[in-house]
C-alpha atoms as a PDB file:
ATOM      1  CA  UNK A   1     113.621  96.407 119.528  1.00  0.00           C
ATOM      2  CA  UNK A   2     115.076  96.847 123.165  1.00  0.00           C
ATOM      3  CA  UNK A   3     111.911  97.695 124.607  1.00  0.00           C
ATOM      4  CA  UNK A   4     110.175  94.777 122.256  1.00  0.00           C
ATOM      5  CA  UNK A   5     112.694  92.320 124.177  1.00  0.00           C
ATOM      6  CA  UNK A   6     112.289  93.754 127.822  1.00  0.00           C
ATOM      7  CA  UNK A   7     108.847  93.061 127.517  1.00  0.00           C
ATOM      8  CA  UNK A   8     109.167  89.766 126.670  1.00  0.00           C
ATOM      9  CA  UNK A   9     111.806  89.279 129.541  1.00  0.00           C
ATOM     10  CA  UNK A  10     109.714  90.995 132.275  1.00  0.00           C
ATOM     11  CA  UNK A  11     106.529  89.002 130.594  1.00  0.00           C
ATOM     12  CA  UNK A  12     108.329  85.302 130.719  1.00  0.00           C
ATOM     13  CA  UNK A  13     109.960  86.288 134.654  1.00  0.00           C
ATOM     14  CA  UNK A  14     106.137  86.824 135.651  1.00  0.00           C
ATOM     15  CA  UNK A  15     105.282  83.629 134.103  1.00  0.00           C
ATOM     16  CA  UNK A  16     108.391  81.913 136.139  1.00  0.00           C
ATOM     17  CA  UNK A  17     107.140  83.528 139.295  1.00  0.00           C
ATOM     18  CA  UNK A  18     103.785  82.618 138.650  1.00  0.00           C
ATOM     19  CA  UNK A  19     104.995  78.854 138.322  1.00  0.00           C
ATOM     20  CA  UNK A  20     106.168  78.604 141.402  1.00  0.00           C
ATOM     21  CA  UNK A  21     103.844  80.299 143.069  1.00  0.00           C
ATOM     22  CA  UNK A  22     101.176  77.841 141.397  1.00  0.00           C
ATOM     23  CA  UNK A  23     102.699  75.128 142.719  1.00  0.00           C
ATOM     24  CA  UNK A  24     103.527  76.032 146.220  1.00  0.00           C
ATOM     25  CA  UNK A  25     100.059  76.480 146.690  1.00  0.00           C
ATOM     26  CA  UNK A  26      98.414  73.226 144.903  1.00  0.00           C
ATOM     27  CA  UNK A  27     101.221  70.816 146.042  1.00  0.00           C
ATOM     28  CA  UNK A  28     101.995  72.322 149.271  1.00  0.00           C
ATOM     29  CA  UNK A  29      99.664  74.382 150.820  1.00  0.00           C
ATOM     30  CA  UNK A  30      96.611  74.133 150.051  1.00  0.00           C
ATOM     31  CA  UNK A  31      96.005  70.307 150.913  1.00  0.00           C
ATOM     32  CA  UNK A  32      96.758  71.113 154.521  1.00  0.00           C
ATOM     33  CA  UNK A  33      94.962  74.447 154.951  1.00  0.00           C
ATOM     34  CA  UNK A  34      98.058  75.811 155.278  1.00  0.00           C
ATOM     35  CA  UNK A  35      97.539  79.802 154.563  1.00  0.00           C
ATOM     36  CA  UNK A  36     100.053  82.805 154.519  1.00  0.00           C
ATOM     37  CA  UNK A  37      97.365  85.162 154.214  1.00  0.00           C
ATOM     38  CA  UNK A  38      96.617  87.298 151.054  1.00  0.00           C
ATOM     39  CA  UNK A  39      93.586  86.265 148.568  1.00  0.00           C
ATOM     40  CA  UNK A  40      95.305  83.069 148.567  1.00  0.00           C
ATOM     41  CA  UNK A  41      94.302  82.132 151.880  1.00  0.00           C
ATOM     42  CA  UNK A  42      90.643  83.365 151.685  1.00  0.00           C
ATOM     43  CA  UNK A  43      90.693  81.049 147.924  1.00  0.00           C
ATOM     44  CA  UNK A  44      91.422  78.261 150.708  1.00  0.00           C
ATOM     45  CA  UNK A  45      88.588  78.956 152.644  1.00  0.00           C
ATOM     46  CA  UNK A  46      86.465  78.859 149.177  1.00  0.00           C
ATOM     47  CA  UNK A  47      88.183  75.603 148.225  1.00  0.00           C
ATOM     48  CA  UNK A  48      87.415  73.620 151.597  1.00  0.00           C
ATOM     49  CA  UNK A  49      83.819  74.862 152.056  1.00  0.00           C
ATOM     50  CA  UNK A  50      82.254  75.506 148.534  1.00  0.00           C
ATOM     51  CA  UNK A  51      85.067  73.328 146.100  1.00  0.00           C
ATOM     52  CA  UNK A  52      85.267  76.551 144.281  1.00  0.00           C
ATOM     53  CA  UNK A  53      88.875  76.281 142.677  1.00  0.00           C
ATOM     54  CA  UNK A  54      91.808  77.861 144.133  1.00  0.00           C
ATOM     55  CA  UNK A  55      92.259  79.906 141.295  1.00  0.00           C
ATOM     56  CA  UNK A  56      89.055  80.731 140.108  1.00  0.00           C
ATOM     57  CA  UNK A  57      88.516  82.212 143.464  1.00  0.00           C
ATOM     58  CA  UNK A  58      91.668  84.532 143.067  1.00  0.00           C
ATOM     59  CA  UNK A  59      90.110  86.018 140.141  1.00  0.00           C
ATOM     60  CA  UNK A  60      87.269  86.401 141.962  1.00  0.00           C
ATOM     61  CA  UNK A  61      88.814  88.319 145.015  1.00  0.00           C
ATOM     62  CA  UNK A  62      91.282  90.379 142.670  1.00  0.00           C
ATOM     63  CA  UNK A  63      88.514  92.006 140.421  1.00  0.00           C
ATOM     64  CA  UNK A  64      87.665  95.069 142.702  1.00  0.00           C
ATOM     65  CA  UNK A  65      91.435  95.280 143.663  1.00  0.00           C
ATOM     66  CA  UNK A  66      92.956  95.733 140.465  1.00  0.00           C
ATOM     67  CA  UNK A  67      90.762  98.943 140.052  1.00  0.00           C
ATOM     68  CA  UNK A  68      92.857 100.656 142.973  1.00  0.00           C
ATOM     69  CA  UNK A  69      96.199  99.358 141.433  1.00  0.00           C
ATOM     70  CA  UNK A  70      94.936 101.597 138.170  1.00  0.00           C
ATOM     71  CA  UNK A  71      94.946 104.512 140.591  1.00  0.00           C
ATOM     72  CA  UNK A  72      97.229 103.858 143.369  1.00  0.00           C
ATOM     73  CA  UNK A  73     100.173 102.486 141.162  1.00  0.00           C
ATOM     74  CA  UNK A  74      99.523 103.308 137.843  1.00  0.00           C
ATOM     75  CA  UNK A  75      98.359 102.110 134.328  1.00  0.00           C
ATOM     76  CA  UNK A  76     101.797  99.962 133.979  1.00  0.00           C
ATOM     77  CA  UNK A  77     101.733  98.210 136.967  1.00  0.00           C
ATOM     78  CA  UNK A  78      97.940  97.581 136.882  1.00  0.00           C
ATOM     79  CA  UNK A  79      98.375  95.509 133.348  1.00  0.00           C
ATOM     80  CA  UNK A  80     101.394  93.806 135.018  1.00  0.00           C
ATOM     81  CA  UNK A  81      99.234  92.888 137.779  1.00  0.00           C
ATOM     82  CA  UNK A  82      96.072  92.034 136.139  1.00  0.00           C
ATOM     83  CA  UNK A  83      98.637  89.658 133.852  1.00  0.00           C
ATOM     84  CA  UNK A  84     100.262  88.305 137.026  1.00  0.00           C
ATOM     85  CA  UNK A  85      96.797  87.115 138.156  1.00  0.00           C
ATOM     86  CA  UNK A  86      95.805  85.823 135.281  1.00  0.00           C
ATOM     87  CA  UNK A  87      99.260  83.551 134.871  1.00  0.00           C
ATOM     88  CA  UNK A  88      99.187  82.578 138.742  1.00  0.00           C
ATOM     89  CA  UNK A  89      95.235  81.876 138.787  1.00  0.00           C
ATOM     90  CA  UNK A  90      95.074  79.369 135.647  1.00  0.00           C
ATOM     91  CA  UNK A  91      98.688  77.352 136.333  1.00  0.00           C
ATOM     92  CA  UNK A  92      97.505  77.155 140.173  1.00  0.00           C
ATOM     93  CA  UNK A  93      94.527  74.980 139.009  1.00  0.00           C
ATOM     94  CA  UNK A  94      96.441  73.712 135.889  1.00  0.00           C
ATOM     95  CA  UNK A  95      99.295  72.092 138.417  1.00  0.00           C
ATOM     96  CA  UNK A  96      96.959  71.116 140.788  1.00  0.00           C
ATOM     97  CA  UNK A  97      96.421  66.993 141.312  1.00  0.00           C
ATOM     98  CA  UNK A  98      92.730  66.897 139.530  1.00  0.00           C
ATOM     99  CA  UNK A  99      93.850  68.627 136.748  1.00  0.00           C
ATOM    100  CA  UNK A 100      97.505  66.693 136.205  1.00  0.00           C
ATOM    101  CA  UNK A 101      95.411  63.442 136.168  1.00  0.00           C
ATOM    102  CA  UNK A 102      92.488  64.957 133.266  1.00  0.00           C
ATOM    103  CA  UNK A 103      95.904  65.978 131.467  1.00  0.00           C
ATOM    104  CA  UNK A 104      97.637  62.927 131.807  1.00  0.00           C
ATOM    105  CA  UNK A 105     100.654  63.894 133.329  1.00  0.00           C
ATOM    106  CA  UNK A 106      99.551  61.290 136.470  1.00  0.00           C
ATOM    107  CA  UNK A 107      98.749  58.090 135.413  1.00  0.00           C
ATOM    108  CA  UNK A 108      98.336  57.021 139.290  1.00  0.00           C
ATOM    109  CA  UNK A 109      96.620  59.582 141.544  1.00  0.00           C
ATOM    110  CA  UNK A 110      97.227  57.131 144.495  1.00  0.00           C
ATOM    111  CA  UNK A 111     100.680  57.917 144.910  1.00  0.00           C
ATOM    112  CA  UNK A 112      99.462  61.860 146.130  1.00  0.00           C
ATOM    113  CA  UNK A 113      96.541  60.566 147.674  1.00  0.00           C
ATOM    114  CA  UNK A 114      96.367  60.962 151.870  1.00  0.00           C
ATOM    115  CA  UNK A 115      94.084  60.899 154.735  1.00  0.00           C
ATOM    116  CA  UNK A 116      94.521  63.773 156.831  1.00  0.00           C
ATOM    117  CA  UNK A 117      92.228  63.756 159.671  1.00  0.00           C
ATOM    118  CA  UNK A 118      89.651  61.537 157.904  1.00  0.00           C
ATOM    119  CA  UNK A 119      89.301  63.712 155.053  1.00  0.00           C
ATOM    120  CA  UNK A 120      91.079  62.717 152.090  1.00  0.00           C
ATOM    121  CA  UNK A 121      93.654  65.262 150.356  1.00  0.00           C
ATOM    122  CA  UNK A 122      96.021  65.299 147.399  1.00  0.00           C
ATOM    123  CA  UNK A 123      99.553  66.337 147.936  1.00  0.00           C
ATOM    124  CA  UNK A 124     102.883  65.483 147.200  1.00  0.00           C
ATOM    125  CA  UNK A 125     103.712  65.087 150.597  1.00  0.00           C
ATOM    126  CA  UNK A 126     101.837  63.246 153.177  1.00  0.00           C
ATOM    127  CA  UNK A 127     100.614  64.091 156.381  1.00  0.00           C
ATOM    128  CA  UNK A 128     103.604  63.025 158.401  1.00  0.00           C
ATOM    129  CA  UNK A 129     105.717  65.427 156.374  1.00  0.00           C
ATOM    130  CA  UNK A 130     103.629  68.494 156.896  1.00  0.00           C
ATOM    131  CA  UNK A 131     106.918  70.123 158.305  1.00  0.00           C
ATOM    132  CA  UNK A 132     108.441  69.580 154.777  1.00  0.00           C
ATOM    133  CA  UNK A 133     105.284  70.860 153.037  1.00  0.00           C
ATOM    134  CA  UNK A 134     104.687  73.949 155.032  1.00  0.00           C
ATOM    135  CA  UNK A 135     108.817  74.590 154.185  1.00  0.00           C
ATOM    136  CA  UNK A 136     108.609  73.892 150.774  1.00  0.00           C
ATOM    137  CA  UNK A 137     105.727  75.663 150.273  1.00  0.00           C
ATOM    138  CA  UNK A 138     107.231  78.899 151.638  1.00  0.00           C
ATOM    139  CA  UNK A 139     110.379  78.432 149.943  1.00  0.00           C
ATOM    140  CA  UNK A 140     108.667  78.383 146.504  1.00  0.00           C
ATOM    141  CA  UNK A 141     106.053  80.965 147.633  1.00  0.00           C
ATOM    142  CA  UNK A 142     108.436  83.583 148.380  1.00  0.00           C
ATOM    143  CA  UNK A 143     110.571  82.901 145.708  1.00  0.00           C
ATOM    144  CA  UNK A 144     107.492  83.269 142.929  1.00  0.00           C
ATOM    145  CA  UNK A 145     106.132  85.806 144.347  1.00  0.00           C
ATOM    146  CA  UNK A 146     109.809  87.762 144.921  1.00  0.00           C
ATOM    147  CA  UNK A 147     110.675  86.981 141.375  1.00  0.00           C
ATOM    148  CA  UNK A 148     106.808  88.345 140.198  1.00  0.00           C
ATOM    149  CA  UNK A 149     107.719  91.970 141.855  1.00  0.00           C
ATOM    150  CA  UNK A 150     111.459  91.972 140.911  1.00  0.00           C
ATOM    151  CA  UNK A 151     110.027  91.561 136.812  1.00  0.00           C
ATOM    152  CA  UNK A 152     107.029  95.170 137.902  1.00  0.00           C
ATOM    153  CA  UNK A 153     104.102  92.480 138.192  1.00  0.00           C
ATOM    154  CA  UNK A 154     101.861  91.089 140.749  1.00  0.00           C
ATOM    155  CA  UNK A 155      99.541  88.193 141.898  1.00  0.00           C
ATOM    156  CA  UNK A 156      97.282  91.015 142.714  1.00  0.00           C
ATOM    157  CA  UNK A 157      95.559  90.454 145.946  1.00  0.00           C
ATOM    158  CA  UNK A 158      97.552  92.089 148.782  1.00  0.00           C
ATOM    159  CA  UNK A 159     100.109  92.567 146.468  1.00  0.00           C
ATOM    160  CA  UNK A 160      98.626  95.722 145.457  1.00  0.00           C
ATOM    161  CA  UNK A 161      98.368  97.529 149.261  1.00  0.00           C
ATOM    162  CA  UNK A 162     102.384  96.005 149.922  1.00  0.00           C
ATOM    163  CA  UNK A 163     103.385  97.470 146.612  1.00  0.00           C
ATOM    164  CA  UNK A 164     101.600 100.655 147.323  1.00  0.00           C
ATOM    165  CA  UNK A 165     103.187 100.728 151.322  1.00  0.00           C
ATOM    166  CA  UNK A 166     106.489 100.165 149.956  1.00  0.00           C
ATOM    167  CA  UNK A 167     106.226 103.030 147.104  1.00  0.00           C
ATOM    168  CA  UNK A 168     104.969 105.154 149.538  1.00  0.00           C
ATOM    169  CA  UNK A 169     106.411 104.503 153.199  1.00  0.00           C
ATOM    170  CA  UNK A 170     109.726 102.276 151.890  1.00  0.00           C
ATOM    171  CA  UNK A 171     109.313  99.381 153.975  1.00  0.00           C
ATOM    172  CA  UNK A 172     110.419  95.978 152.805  1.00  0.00           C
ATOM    173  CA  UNK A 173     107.918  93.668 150.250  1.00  0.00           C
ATOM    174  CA  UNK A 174     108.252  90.831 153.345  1.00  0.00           C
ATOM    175  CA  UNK A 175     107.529  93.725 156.336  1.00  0.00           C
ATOM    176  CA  UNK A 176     104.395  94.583 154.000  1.00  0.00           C
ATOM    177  CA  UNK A 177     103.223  91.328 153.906  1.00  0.00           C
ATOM    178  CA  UNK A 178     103.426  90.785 157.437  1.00  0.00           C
ATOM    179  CA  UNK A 179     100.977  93.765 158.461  1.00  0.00           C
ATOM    180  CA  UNK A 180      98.317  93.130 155.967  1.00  0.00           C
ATOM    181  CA  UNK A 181      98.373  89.412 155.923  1.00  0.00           C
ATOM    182  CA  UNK A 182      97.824  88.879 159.531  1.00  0.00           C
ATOM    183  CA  UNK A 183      93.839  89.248 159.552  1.00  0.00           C
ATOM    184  CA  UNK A 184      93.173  86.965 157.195  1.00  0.00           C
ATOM    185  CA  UNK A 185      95.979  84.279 158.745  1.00  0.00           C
ATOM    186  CA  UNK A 186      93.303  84.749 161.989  1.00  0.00           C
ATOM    187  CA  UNK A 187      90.726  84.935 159.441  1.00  0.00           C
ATOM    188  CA  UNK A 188      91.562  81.090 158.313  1.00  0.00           C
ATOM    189  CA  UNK A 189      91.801  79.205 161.747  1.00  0.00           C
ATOM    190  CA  UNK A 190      88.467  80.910 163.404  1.00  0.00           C
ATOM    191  CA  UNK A 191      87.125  79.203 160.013  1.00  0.00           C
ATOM    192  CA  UNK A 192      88.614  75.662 159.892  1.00  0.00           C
ATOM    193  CA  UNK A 193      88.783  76.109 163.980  1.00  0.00           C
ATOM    194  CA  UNK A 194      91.794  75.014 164.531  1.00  0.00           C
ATOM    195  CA  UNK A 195      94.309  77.414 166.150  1.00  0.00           C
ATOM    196  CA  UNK A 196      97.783  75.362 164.664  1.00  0.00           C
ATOM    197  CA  UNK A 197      96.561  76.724 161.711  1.00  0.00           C
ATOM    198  CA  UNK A 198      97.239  80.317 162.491  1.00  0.00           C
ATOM    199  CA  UNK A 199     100.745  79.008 164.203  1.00  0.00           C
ATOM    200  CA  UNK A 200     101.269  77.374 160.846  1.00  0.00           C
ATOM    201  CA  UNK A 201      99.654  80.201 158.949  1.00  0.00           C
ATOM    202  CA  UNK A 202     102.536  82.757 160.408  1.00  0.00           C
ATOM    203  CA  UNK A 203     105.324  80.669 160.517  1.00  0.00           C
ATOM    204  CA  UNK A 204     104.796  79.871 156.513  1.00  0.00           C
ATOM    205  CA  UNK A 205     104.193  84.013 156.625  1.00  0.00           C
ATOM    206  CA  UNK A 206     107.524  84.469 158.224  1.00  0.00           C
ATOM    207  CA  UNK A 207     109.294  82.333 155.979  1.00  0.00           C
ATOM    208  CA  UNK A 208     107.633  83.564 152.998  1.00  0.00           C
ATOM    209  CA  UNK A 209     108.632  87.381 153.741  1.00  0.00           C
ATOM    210  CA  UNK A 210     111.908  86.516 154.269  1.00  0.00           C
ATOM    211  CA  UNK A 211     112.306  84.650 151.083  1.00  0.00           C
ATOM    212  CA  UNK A 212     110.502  87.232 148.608  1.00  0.00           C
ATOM    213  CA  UNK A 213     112.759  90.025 150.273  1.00  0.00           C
ATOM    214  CA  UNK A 214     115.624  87.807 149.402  1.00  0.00           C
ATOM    215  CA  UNK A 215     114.264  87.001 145.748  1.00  0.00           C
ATOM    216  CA  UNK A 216     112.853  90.629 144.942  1.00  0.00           C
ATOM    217  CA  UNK A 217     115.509  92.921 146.643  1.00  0.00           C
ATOM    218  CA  UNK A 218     118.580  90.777 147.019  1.00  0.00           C
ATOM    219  CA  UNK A 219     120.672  90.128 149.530  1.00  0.00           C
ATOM    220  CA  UNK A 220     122.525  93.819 151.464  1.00  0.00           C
ATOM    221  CA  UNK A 221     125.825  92.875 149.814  1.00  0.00           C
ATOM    222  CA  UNK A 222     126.788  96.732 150.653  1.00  0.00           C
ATOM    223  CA  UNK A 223     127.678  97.855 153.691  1.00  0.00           C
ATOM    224  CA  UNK A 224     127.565 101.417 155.486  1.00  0.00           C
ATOM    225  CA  UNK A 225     130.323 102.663 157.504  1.00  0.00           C
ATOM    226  CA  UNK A 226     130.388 105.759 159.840  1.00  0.00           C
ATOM    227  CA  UNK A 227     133.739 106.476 161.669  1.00  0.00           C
ATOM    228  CA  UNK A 228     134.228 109.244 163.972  1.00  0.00           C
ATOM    229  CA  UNK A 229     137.584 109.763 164.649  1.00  0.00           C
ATOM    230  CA  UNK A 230     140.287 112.422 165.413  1.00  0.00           C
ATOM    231  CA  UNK A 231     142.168 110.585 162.301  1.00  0.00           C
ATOM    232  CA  UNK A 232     139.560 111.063 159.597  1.00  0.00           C
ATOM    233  CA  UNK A 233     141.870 112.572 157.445  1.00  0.00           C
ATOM    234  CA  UNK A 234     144.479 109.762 157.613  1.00  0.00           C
ATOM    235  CA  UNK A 235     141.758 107.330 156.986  1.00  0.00           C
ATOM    236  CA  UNK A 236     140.160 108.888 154.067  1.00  0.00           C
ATOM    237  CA  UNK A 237     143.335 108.752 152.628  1.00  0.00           C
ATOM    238  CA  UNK A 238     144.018 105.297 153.395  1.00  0.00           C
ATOM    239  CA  UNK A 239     140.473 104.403 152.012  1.00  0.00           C
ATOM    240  CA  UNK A 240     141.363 105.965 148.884  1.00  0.00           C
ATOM    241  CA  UNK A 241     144.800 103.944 148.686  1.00  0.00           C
ATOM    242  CA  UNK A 242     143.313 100.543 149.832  1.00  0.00           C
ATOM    243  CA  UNK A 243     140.105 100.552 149.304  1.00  0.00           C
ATOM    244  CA  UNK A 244     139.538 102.666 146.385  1.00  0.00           C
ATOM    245  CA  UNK A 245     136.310 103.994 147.692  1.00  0.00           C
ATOM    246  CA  UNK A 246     135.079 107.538 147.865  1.00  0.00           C
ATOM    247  CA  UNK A 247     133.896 108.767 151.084  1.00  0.00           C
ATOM    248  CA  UNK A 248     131.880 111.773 152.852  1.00  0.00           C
ATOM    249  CA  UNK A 249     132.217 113.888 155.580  1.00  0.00           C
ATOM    250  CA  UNK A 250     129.442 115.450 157.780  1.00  0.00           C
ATOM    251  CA  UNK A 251     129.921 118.164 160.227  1.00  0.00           C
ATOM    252  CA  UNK A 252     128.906 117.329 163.742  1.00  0.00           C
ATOM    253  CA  UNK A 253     129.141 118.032 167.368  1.00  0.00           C
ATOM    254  CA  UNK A 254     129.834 116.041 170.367  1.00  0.00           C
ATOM    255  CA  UNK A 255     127.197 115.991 172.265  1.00  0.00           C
ATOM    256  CA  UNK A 256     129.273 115.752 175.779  1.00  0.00           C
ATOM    257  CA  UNK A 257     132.095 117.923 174.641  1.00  0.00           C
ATOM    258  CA  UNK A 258     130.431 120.308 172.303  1.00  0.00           C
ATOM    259  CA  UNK A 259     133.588 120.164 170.162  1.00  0.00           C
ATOM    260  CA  UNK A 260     133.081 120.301 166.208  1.00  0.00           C
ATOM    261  CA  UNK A 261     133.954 116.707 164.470  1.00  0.00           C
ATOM    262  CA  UNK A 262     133.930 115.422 161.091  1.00  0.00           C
ATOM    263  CA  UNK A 263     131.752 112.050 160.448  1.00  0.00           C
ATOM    264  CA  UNK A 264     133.324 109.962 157.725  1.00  0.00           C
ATOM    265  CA  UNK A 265     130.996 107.828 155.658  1.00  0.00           C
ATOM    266  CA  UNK A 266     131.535 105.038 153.074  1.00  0.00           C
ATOM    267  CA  UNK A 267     130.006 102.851 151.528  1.00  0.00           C
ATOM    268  CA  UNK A 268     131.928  99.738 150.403  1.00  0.00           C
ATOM    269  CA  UNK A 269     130.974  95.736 149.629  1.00  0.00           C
ATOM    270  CA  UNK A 270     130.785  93.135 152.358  1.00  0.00           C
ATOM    271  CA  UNK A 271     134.328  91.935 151.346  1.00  0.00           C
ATOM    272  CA  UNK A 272     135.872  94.921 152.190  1.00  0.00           C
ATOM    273  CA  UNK A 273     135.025  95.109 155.298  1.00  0.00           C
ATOM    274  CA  UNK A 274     137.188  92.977 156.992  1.00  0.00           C
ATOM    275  CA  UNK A 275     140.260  95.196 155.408  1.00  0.00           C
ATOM    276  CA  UNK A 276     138.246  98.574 156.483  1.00  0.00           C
ATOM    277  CA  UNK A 277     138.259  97.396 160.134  1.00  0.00           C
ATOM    278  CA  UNK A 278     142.575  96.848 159.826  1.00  0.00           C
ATOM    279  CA  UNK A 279     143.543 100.207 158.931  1.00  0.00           C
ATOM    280  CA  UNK A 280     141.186 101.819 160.506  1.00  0.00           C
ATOM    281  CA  UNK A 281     142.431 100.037 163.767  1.00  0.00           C
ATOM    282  CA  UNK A 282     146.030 100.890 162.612  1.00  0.00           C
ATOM    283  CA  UNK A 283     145.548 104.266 162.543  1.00  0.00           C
ATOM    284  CA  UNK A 284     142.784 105.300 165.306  1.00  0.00           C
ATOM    285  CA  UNK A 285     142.192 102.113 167.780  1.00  0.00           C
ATOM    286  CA  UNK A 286     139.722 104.105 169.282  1.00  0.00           C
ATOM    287  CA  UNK A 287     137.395 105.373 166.726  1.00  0.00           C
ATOM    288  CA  UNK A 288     134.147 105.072 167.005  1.00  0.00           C
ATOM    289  CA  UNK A 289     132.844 102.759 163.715  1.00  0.00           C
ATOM    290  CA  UNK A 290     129.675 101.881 163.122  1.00  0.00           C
ATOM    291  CA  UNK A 291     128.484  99.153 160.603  1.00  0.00           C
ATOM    292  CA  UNK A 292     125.295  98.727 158.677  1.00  0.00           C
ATOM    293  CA  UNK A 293     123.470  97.030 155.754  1.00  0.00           C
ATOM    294  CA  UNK A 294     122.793  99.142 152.647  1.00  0.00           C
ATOM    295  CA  UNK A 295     120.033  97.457 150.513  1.00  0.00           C
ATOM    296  CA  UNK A 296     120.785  99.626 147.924  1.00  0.00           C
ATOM    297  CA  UNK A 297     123.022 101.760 146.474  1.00  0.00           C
ATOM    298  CA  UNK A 298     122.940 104.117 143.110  1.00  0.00           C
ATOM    299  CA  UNK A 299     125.814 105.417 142.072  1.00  0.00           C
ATOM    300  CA  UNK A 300     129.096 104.776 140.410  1.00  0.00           C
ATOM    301  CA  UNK A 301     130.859 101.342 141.206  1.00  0.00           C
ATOM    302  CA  UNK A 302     127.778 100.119 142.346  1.00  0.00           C
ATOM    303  CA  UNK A 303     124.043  98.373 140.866  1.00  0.00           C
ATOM    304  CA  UNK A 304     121.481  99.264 141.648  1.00  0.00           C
ATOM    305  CA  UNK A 305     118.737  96.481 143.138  1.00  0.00           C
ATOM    306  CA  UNK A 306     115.847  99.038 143.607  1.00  0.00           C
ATOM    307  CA  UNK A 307     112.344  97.978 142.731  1.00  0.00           C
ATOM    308  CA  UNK A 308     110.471 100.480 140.798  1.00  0.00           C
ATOM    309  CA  UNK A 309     106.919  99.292 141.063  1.00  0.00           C
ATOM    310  CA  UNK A 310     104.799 101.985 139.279  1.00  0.00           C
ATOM    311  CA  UNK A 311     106.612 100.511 135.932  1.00  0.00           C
ATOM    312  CA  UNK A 312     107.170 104.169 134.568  1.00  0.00           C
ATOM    313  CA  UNK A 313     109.888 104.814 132.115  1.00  0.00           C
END
């Protein structure tokens, strides 16, 4: 029964993802050839020259990918993928303006219809809000496609090389994207020649990355902390009084002195730190702290936001 109802969960967050990723694309994005990169932008190219739909062209594109997801990332993530395709391909042409109208849902198609240019596009916004679009088409782009990859699926695509860097090499979904995508950004304006389309191509990249980090990972809500201190007793102690963190010492050397140290280490949440700076400053004001994000953490008094891609058990 609990693995009957975490299917279902991970099945309707792909279809949520998928959602707004559909409609970032055939509201947004599309209309103005605006293109993060990824199978999505080469369906533009498809759409503008040959009318081919947006999402019939994703299927198209994904079909020799998805064999390499079978092998790369496993059976699991492979289905997930092929089912994240599937979900993003038919809403992106079910949401789309054409389609809404054949449906019903629009009685008046003249309220999305614009001339951009002298060609004549369907959007929700017009052509003098193509700031807006290309902003609101990121937001929801990163967020579907964050939520797709935080639930094991995919849109397929790129998907399935970033999934594969980040098993592999650990680099962030958004860092992925920005390596592989860039080609096919470059790809799109030598096409439609017209170079503000790479500018908006990477900008909508940029704030697509960001967003599906954000959506898929979470925010770093932990922090690292490394002291180095003459006082690293006193301060563990404190730690364990105040803070009620553990902590962990690593043997080191001064490089200039040559002297044997200890290295405290803690990891504790973003409120804490404020309090970790006092008493560390009341005891030692001149230790040596440094601060960093932790992404993730596994352990006790803390959850765990790691992705496992490969969907194994």
């Amino acid at each position: 029964m609990k693995n009957w109802k975490g299917t279902v969960i991970h099945h309707l967050g792909i279809w949520t993802g998928a959602l707004l990723f559909a409609l970032s694309y055939s509201w947004f994005l599309v209309p103005y050839k605006i293109a993060p990169g990824g199978v999505g932008g080469l369906s533009q190219i498809m759409y503008h020259i040959f009318n081919i739909p947006v999402g019939l062209s994703m299927v198209l594109f994904n079909v020799p990918l998805f064999v390499l997801s079978f092998f790369l990332l496993g059976k699991r993530f492979g289905t997930r993928s092929i089912y994240g395709m599937i979900a993003t391909a038919i809403l992106t042409d079910v949401v789309s303006f054409p389609t809404l109208v054949k449906l019903g849902f629009i009685k008046d198609i003249t309220k999305y219809t614009w001339m951009d240019g002298g060609e004549q596009v369907l959007a929700l916004l017009g052509p003098g809000d193509i700031y807006l679009s290309a902003i609101a088409g990121s937001v929801l782009l990163g967020l579907g496609l964050g939520i797709i990859f935080r639930f094991g699926g995919s849109t397929g695509g790129t998907d399935i090389p970033v999934a594969f860097i980040k098993q592999k090499t650990g680099m962030s979904i958004g860092t992925g994207y920005w390596v592989v995508e860039s080609f096919i950004i470059l790809t799109v304006g030598i096409v439609f020649h017209d170079v503000k389309l790479v500018i908006w191509g990477y900008l909508n990249l940029f704030m697509t990355s960001k967003i599906t980090d954000l959506a898929s990972e979470g925010m770093p809500y932990v922090k690292g902390v490394y002291v180095i201190s003459s006082e690293t007793d006193a301060i563990k102690e404190q730690i364990y009084n105040k803070i009620n963190r553990g902590v962990t010492f690593f043997k080191a050397e001064g490089g200039y002195t040559g002297k044997e140290m200890n290295v405290l280490f803690c990891a504790i949440n973003r409120r804490q730190v404020s309090l970790m700076r006092t008493l560390i400053k009341e005891i030692d004001p001149k230790a040596f702290v440094l601060l960093t994000d932790v992404h993730d953490v596994m352990g006790y008094g803390f959850r765990s936001r790691n992705l496992d891609l490969t969907g194994s058990e």
